[in-house]
Protein backbone atom coordinates (compact mmCIF):
# COMPACT_ATOMS: atom_id res chain seq x y z
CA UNK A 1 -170.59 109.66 116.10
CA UNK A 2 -169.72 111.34 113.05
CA UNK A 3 -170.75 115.28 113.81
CA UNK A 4 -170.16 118.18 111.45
CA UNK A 5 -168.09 120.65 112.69
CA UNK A 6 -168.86 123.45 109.88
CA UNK A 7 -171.88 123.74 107.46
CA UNK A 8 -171.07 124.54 103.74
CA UNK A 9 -173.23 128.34 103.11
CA UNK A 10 -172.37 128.94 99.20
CA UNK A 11 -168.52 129.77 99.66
CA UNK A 12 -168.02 129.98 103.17
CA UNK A 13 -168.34 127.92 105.84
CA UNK A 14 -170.35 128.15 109.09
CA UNK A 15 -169.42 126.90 112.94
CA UNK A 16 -172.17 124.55 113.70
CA UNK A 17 -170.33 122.37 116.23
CA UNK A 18 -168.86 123.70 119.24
CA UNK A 19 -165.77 122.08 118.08
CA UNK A 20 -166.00 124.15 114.60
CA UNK A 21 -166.65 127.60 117.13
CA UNK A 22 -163.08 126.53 118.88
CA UNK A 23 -161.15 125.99 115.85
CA UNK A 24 -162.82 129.48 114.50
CA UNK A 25 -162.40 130.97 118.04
CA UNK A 26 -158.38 129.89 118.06
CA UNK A 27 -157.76 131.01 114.31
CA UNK A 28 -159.12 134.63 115.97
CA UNK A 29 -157.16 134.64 119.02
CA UNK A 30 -153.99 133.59 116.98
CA UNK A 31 -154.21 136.53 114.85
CA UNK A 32 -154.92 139.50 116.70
CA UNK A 33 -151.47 139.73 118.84
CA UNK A 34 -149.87 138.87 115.29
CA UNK A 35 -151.92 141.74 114.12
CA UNK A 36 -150.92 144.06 116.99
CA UNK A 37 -147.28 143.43 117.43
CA UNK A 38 -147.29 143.85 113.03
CA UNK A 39 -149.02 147.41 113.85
CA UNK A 40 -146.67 148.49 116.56
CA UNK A 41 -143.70 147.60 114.69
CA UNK A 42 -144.57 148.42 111.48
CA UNK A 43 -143.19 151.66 109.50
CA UNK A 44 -145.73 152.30 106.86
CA UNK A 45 -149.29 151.31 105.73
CA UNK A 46 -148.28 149.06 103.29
CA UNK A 47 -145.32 147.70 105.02
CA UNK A 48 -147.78 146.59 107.68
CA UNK A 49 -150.55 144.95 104.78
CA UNK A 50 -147.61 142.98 103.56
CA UNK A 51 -147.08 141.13 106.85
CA UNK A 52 -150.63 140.68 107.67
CA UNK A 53 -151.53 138.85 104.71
CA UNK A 54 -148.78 136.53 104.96
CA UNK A 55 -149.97 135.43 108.56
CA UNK A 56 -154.02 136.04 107.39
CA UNK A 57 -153.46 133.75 104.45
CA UNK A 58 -151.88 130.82 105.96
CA UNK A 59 -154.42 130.67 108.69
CA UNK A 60 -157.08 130.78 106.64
CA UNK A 61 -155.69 128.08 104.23
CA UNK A 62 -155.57 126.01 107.38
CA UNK A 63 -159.13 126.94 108.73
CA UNK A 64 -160.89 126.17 105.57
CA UNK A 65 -158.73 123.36 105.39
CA UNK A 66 -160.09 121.82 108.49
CA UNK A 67 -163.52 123.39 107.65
CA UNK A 68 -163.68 121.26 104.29
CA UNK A 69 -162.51 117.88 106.07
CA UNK A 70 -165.39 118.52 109.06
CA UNK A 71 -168.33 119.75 107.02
């Protein structure tokens, strides 16, 4: 049983599996303590963007990495 787990929609890719909505769901929960322990330590605006992108951008590259494999 070969099943999709994400659904190619132009650029982005779509959960259609409820394996696709965990890996999506994880990626989400992974970021927002990263996200909230960058804001509470942070000392400026753009000190804060500069660590958040590092951390965005690498779980992205892995979630659309393991959204291209699965679609």
């Amino acid at each position: 049983m070969n099943s999709a787990w994400f659904k190619r929609f132009g650029c982005i890719y779509i959960p259609v599996n409820l394996m696709g909505l965990l890996v999506t769901t994880l990626a989400i929960i992974f970021l927002v303590p990263v996200y909230l322990a960058i804001i509470r330590n942070g000392h400026s605006v753009s000190d804060d963007l500069y660590h958040m992108f590092v951390y965005t951008t690498s779980t992205a590259f892995w979630w659309k990495w393991i959204a291209e494999k699965t679609s």
